[in-house]
N, C-alpha and C. Protein backbone atom coordinates (compact mmCIF):
# COMPACT_ATOMS: atom_id res chain seq x y z
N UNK A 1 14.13 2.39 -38.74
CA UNK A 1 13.75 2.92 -37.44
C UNK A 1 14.27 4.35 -37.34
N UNK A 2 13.25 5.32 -36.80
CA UNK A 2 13.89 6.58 -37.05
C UNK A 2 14.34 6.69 -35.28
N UNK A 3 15.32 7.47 -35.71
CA UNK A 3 16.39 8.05 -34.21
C UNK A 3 15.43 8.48 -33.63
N UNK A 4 15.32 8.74 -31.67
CA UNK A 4 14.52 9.41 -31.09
C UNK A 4 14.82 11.02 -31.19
N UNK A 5 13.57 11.69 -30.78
CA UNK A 5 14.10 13.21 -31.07
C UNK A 5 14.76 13.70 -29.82
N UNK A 6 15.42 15.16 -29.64
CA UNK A 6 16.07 15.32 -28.65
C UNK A 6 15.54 15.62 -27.18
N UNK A 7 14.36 15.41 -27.24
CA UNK A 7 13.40 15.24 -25.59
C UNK A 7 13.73 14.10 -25.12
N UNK A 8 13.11 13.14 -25.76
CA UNK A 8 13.29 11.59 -25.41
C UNK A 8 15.23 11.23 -24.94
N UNK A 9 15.71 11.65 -25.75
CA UNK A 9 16.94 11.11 -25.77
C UNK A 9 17.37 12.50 -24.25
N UNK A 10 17.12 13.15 -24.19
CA UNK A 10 17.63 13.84 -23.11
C UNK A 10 16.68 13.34 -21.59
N UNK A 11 15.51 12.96 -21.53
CA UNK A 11 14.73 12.04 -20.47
C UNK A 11 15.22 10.92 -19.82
N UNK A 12 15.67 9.91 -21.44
CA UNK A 12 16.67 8.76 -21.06
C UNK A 12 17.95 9.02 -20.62
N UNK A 13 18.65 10.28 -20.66
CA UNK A 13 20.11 10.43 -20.54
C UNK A 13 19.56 10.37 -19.00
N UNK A 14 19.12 11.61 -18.84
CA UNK A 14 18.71 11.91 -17.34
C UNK A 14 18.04 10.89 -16.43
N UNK A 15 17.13 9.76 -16.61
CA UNK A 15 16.99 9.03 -15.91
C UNK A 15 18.09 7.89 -15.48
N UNK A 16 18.70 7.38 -16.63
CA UNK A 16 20.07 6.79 -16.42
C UNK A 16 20.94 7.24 -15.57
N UNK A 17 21.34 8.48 -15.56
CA UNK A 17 22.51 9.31 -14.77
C UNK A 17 21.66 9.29 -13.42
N UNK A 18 20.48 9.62 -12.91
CA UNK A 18 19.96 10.19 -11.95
C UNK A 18 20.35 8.59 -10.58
N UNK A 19 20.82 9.17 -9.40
CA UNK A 19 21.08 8.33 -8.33
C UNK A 19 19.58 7.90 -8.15
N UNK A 20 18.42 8.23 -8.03
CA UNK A 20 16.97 8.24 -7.37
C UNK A 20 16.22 8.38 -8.26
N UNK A 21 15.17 7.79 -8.34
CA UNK A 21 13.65 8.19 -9.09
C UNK A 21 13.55 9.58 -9.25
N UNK A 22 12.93 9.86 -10.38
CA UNK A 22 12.67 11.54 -10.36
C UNK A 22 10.96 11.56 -10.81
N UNK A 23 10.48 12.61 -10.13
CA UNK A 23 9.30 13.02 -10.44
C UNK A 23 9.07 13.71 -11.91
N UNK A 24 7.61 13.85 -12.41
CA UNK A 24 7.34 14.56 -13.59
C UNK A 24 7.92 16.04 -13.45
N UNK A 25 8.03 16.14 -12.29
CA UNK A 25 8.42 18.09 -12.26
C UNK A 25 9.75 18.03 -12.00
N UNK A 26 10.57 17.14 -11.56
CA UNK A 26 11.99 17.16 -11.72
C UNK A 26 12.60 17.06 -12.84
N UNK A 27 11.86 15.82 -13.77
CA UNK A 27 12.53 15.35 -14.82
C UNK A 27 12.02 16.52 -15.56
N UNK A 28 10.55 17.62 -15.90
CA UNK A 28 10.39 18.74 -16.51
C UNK A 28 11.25 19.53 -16.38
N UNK A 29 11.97 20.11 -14.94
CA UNK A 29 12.92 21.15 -14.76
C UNK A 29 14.25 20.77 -15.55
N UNK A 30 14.63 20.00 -15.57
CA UNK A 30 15.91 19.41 -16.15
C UNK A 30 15.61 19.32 -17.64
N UNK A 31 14.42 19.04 -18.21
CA UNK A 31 14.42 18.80 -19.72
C UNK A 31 13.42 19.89 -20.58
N UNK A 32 11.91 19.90 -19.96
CA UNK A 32 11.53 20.53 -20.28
C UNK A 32 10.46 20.13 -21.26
N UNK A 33 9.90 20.65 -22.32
CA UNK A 33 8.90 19.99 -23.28
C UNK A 33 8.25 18.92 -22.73
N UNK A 34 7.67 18.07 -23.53
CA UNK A 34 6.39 17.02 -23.08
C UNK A 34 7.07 15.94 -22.90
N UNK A 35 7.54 15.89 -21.60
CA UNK A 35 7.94 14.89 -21.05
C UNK A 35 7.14 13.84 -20.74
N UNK A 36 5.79 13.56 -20.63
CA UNK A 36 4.62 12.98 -20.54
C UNK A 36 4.87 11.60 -21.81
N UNK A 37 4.71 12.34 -22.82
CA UNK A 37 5.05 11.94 -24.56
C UNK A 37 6.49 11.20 -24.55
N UNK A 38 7.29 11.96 -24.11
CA UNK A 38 8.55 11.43 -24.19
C UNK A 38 8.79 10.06 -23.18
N UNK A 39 8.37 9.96 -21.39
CA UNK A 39 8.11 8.98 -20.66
C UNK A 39 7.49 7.95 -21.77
N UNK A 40 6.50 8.20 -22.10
CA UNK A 40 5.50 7.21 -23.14
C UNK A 40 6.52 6.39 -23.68
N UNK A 41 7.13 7.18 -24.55
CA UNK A 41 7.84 6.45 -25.43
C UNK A 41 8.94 5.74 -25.21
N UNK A 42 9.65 6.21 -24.40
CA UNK A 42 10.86 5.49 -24.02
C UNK A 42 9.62 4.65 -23.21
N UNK A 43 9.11 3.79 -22.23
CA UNK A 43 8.37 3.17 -21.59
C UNK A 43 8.11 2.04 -22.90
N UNK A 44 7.39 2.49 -24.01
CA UNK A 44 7.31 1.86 -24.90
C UNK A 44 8.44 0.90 -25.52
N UNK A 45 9.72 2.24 -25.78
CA UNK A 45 10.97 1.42 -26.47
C UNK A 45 11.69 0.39 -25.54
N UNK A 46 11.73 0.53 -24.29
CA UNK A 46 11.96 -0.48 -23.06
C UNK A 46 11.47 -1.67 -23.19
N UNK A 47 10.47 -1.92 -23.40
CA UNK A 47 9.54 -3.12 -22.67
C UNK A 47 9.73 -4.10 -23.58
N UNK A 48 9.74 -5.10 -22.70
CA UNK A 48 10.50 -6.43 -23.21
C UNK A 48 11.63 -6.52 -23.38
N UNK A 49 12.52 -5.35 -22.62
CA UNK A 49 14.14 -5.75 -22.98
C UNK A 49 14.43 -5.86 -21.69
N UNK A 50 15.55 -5.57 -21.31
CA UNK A 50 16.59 -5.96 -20.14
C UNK A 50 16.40 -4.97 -19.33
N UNK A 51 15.92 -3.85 -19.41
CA UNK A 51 15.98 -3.08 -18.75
C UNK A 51 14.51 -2.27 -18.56
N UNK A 52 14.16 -2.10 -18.15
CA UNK A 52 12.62 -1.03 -18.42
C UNK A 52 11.99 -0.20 -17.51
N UNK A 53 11.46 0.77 -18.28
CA UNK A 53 11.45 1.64 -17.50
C UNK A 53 9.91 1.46 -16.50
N UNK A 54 9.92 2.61 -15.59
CA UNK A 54 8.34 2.28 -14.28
C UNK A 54 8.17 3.31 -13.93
N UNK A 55 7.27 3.53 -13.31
CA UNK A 55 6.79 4.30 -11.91
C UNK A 55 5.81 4.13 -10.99
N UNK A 56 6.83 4.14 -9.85
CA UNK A 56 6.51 3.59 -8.63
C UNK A 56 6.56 5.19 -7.98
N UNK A 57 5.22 5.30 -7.06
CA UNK A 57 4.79 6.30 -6.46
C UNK A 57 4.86 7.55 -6.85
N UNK A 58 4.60 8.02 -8.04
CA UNK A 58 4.84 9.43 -9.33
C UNK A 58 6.70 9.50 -9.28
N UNK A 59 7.17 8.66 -9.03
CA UNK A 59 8.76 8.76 -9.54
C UNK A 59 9.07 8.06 -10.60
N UNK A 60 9.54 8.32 -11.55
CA UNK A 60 9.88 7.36 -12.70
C UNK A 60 11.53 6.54 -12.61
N UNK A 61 11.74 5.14 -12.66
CA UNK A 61 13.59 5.10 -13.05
C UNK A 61 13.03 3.57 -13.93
N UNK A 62 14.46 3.45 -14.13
CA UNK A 62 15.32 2.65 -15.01
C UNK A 62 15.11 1.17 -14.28
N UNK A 63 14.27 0.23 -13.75
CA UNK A 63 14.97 -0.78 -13.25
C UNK A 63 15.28 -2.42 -14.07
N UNK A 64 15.90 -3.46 -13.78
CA UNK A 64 16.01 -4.53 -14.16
C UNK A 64 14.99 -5.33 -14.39
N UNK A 65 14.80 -5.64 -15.72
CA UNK A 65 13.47 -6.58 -15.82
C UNK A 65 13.06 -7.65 -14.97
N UNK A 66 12.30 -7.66 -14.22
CA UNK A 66 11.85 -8.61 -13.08
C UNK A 66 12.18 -10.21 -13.25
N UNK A 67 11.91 -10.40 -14.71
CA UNK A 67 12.53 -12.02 -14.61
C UNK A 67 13.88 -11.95 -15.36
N UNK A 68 14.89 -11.33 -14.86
CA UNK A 68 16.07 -11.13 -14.93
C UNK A 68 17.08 -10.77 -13.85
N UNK A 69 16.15 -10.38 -12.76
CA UNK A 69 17.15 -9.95 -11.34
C UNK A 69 18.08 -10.94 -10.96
N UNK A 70 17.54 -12.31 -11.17
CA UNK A 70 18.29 -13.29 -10.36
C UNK A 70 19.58 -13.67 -11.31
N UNK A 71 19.99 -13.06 -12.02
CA UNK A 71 20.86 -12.80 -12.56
C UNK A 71 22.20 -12.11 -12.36
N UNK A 72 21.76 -11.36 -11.54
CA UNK A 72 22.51 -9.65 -11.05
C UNK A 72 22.66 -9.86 -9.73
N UNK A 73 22.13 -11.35 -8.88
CA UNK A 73 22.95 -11.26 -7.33
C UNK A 73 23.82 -12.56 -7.35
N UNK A 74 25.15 -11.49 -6.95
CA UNK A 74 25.96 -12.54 -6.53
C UNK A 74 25.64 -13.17 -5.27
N UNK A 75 25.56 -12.62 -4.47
CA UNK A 75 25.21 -12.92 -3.16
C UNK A 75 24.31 -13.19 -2.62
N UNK A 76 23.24 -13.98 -2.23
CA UNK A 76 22.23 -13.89 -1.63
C UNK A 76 21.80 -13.02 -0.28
N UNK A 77 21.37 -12.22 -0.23
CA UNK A 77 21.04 -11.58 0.83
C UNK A 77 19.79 -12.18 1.65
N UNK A 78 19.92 -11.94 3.42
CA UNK A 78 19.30 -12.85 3.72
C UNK A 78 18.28 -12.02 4.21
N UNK A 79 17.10 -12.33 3.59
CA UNK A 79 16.10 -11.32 3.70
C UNK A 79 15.60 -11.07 5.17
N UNK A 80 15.44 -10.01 5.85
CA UNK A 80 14.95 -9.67 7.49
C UNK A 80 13.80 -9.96 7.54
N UNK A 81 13.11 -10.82 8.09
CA UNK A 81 11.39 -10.75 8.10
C UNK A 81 11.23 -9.70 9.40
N UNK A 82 10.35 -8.98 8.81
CA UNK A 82 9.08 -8.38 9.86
C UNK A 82 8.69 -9.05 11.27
N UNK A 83 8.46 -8.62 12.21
CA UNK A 83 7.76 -9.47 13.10
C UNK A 83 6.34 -9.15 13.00
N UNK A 84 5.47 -9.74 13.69
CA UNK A 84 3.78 -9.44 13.54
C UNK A 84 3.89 -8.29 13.99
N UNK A 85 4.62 -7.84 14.78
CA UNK A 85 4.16 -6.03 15.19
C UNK A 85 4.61 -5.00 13.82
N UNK A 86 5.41 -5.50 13.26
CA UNK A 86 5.92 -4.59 12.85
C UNK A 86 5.24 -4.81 11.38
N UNK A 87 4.34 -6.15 11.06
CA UNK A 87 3.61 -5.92 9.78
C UNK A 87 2.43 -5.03 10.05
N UNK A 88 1.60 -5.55 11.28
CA UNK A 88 0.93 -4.84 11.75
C UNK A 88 0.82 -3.34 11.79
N UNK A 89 2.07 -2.77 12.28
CA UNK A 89 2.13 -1.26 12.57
C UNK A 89 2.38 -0.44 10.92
N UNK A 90 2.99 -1.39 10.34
CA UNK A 90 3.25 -1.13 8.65
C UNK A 90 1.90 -0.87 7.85
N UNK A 91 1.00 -1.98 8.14
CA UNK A 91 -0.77 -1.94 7.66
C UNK A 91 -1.07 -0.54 8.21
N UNK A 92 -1.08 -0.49 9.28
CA UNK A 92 -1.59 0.78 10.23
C UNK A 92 -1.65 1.95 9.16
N UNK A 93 -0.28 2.06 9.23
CA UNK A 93 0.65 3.36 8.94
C UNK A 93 -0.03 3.33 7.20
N UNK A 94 0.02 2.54 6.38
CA UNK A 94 -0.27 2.35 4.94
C UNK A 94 -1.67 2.41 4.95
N UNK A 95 -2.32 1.93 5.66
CA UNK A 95 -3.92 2.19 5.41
C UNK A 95 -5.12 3.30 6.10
N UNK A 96 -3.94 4.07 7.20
CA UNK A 96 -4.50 5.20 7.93
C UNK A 96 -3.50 6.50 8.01
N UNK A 97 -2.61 6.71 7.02
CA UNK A 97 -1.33 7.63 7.02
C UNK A 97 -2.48 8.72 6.84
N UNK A 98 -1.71 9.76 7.29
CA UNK A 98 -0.67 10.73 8.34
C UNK A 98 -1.52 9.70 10.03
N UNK A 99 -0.77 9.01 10.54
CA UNK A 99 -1.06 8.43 11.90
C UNK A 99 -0.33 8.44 12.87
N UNK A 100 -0.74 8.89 14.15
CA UNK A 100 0.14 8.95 15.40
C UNK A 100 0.42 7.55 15.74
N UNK A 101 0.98 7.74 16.82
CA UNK A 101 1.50 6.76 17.60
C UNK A 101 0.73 5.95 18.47
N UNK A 102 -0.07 6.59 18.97
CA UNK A 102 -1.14 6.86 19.82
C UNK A 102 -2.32 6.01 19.15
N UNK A 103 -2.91 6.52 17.72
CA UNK A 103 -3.82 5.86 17.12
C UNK A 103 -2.88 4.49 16.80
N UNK A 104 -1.79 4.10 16.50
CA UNK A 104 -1.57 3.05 16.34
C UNK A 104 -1.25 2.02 16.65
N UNK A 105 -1.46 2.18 18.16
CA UNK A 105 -1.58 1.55 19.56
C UNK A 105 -3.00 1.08 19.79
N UNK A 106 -4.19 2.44 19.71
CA UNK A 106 -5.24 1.96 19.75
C UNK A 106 -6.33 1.03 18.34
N UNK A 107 -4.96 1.12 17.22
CA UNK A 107 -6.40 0.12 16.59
C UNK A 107 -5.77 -1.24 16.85
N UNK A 108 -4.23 -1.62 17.26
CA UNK A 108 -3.92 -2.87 17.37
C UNK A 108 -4.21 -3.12 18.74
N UNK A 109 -4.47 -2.45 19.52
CA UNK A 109 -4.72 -2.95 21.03
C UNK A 109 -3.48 -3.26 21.91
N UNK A 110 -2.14 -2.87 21.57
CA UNK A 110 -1.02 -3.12 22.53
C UNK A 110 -0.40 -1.70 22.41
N UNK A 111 0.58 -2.13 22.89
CA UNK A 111 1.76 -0.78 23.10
C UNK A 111 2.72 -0.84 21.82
N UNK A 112 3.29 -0.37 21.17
CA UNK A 112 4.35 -0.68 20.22
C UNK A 112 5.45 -0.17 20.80
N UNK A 113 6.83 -1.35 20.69
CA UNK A 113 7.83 -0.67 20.88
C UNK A 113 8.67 0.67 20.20
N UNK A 114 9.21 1.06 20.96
CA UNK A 114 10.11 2.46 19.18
C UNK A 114 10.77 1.66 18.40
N UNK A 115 11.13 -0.11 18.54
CA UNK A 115 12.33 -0.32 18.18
C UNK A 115 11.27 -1.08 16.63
N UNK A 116 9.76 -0.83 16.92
CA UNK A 116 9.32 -1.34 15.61
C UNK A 116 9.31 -0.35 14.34
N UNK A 117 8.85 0.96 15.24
CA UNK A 117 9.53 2.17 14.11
C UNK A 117 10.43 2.47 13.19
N UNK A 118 11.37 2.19 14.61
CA UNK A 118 12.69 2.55 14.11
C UNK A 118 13.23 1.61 12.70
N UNK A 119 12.73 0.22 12.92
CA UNK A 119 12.81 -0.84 12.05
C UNK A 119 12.37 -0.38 10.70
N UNK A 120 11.10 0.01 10.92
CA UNK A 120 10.49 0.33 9.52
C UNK A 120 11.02 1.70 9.01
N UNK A 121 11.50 2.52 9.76
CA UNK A 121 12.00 3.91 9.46
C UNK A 121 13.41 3.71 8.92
N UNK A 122 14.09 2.35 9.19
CA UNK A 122 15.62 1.59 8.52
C UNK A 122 15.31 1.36 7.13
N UNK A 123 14.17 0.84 6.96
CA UNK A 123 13.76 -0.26 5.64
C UNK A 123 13.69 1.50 4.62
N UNK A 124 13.44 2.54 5.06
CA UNK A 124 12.87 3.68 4.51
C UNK A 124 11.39 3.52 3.66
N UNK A 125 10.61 2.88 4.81
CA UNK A 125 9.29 2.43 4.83
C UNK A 125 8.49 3.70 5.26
N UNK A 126 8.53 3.73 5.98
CA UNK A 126 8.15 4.95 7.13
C UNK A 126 9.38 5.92 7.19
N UNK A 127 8.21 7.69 7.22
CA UNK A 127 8.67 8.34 7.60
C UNK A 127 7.81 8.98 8.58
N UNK A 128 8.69 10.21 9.25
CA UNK A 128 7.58 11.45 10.20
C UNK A 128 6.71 12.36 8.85
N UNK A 129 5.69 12.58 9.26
CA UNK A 129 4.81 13.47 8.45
C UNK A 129 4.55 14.59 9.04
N UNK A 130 5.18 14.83 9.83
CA UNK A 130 4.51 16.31 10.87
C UNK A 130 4.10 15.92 12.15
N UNK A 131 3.43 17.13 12.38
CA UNK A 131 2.96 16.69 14.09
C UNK A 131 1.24 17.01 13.97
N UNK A 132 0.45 16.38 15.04
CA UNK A 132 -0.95 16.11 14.64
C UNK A 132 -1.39 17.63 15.61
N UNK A 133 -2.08 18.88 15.39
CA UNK A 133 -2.14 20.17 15.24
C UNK A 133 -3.29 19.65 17.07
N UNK A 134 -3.18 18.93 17.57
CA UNK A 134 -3.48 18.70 19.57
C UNK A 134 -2.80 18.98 20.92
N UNK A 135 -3.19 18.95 21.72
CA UNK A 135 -2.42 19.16 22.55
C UNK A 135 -1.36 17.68 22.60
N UNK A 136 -0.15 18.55 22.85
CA UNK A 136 0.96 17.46 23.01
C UNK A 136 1.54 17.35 21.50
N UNK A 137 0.99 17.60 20.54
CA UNK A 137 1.06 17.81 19.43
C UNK A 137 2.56 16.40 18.99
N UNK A 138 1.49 15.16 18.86
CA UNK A 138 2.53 14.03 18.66
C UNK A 138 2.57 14.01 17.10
N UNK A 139 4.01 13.31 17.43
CA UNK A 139 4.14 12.96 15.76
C UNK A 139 3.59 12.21 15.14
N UNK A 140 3.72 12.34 13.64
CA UNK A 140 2.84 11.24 12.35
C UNK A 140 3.68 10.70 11.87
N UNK A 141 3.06 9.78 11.38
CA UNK A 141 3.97 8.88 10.57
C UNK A 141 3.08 8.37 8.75
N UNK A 142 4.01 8.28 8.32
CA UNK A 142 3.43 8.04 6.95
C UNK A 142 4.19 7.23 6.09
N UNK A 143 3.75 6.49 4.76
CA UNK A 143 4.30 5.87 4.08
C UNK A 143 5.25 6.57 3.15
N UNK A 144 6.38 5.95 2.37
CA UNK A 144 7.09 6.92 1.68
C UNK A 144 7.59 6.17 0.12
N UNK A 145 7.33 6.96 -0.47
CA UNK A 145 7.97 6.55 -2.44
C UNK A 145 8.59 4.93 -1.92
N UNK A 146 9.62 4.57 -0.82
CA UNK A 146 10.35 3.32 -0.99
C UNK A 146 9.20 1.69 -0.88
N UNK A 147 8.47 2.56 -0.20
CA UNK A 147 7.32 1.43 0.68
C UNK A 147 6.56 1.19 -0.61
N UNK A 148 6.45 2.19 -1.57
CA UNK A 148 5.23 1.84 -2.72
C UNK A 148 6.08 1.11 -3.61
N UNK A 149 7.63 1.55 -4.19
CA UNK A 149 9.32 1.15 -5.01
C UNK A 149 8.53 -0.46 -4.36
N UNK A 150 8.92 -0.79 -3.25
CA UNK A 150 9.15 -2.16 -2.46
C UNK A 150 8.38 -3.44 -3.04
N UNK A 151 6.99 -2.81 -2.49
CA UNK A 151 5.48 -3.16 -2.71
C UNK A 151 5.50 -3.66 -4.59
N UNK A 152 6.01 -2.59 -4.73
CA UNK A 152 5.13 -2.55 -6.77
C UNK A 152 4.19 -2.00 -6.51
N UNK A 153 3.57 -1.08 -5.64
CA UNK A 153 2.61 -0.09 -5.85
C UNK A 153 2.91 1.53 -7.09
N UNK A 154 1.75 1.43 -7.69
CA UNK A 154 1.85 2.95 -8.11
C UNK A 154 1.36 3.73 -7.29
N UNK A 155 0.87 3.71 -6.59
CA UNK A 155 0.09 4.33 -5.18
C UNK A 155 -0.68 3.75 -3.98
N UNK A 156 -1.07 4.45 -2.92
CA UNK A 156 -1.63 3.69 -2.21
C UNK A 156 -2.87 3.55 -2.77
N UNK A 157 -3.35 3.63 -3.47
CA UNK A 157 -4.50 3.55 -4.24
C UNK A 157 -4.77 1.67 -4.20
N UNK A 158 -3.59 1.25 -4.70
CA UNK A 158 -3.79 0.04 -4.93
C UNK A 158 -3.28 -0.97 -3.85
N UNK A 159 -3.61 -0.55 -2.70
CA UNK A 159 -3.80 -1.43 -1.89
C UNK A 159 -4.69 -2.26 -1.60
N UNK A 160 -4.33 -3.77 -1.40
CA UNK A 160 -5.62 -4.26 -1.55
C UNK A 160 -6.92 -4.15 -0.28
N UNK A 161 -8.11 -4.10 -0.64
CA UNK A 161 -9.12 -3.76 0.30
C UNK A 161 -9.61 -5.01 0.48
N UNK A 162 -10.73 -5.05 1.77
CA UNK A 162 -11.19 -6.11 2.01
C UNK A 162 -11.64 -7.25 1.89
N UNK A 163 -12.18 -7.49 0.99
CA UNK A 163 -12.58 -8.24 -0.17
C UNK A 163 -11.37 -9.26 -0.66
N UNK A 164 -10.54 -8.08 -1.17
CA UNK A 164 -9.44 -8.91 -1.83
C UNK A 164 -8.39 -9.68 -0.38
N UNK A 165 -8.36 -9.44 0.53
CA UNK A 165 -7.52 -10.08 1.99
C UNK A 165 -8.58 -11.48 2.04
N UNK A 166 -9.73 -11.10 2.08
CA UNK A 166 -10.31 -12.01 2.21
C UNK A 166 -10.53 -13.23 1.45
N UNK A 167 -10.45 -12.93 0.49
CA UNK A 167 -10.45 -13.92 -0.50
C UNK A 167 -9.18 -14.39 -0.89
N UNK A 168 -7.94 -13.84 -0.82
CA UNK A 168 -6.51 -14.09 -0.73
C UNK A 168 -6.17 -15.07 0.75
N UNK A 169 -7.10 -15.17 1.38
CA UNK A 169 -6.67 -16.20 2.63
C UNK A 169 -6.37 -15.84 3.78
N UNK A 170 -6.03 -14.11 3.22
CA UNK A 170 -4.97 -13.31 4.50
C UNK A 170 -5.36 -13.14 5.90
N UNK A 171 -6.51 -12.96 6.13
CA UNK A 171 -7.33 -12.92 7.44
C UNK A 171 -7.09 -14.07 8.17
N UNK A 172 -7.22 -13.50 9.92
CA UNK A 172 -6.97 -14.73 10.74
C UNK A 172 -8.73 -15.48 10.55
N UNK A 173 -8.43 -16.13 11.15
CA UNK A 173 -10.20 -16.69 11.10
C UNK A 173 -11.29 -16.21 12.51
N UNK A 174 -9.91 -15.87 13.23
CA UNK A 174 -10.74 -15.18 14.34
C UNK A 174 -10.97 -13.46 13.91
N UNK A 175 -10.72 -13.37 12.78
CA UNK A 175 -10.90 -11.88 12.39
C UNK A 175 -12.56 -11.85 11.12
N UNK A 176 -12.41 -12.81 10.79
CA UNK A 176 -13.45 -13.29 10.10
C UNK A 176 -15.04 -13.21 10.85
N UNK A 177 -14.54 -14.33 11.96
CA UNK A 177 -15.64 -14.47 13.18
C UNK A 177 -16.03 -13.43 13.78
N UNK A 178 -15.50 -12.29 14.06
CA UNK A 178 -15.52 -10.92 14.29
C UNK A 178 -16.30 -10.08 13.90
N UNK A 179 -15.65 -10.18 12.45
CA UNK A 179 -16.26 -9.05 11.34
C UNK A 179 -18.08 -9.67 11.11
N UNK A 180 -18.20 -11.05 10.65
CA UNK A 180 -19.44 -11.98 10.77
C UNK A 180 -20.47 -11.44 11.63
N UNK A 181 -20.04 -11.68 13.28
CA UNK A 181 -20.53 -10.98 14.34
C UNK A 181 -21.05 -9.73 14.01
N UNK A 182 -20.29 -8.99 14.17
CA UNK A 182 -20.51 -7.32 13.69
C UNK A 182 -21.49 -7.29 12.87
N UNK A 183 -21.16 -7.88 11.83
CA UNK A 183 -22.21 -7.74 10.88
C UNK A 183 -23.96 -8.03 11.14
N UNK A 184 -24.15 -9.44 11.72
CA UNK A 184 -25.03 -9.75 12.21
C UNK A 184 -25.85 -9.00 13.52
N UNK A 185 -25.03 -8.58 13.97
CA UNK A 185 -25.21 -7.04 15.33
C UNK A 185 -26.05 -6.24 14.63
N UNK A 186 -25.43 -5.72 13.28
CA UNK A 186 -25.69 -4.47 12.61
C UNK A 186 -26.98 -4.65 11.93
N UNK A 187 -27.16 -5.99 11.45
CA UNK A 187 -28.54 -6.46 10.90
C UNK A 187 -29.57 -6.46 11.54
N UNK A 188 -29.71 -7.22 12.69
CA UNK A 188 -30.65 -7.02 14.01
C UNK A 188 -30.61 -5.27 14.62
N UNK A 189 -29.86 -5.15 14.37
CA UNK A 189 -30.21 -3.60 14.84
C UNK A 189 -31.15 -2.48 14.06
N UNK A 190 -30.63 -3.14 12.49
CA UNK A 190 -31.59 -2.46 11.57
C UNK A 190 -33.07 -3.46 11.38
N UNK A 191 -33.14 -4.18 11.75
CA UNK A 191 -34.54 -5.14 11.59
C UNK A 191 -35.28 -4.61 12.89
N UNK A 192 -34.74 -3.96 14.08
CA UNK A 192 -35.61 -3.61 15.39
C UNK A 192 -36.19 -2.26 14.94
């Protein structure tokens, strides 16, 4: 087996040492050369061991092989569930980001408390994205690198779309009956 050359071996130093995920242009500033090539490979020399490497939302790190975590807690932590508002306002925010407050009131139809925000803005789910360029000029909110880390997303890309909720079970059935409706609206409208 030949030794790695000194890109690779300086990528792996640096992702090891690094507190946080690093991007392709962080881990470039710090190393330099084809880090692309070098990710590859270490990604390659990883897999199937104890440790391996990922990237979750264009950040690359180091984490624990998935059927090995339960290994590494002493403690059980007792996981916080979500309440329905706050999965709800989470969908919102993930499937309509940069979104006010305002719009995310009006596609669920209630008021949201701050304290569901604030919840998801704890988890470092949600962040502010700016302010929306209107009068009153309210804030946005958007998804962030932890929410995709969380998920196992590489992006929001791969969120699942309709189709797949639907066929996964996830829909209420009164959301079903709805969409059905609609649909049938939309048919008769194009048959007149």
């Amino acid at each position: 087996m030949t030794p790695p050359d000194d890109i690779v071996r300086a990528v792996e130093a640096l992702l090891f040492a690094a507190a946080e995920p690093l991007s392709l242009d962080s881990i470039r500033a710090y190393v330099g050369g084809d880090v692309r090539a070098a990710l590859a490979q270490l990604e390659a020399d990883y897999a199937g061991r104890g440790v391996t490497l990922v990237q979750r939302g264009g950040r690359w790190h180091f984490q624990t092989a998935p059927d090995l975590a339960h290994l590494l807690r002493r403690d059980r932590d007792e996981p916080r569930r979500l309440s329905r508002a706050g999965v709800e306002t989470l969908a919102i925010i993930a499937y309509h980001e940069p979104v006010t407050r305002a719009e995310i009131e009006a596609i669920r139809g209630v008021q949201i408390s701050k304290g569901t925000l604030d919840v998801l803005m704890e988890a470092g789910w949600v962040r502010p994205s700016g302010r929306r360029e209107v009068p009153g000029r309210p804030l946005m909110y958007a998804t962030t690198p932890a929410f995709l880390a969380h998920f196992g997303l590489a992006s929001r890309r791969e969120l699942p779309g309709l189709e797949d909720l639907r066929a996964a079970g996830l829909l209420d059935p009164v959301d079903l009956t709805q969409d059905d409706t609609a649909l049938a609206v939309e048919k008769d409208a194009d048959t007149d």
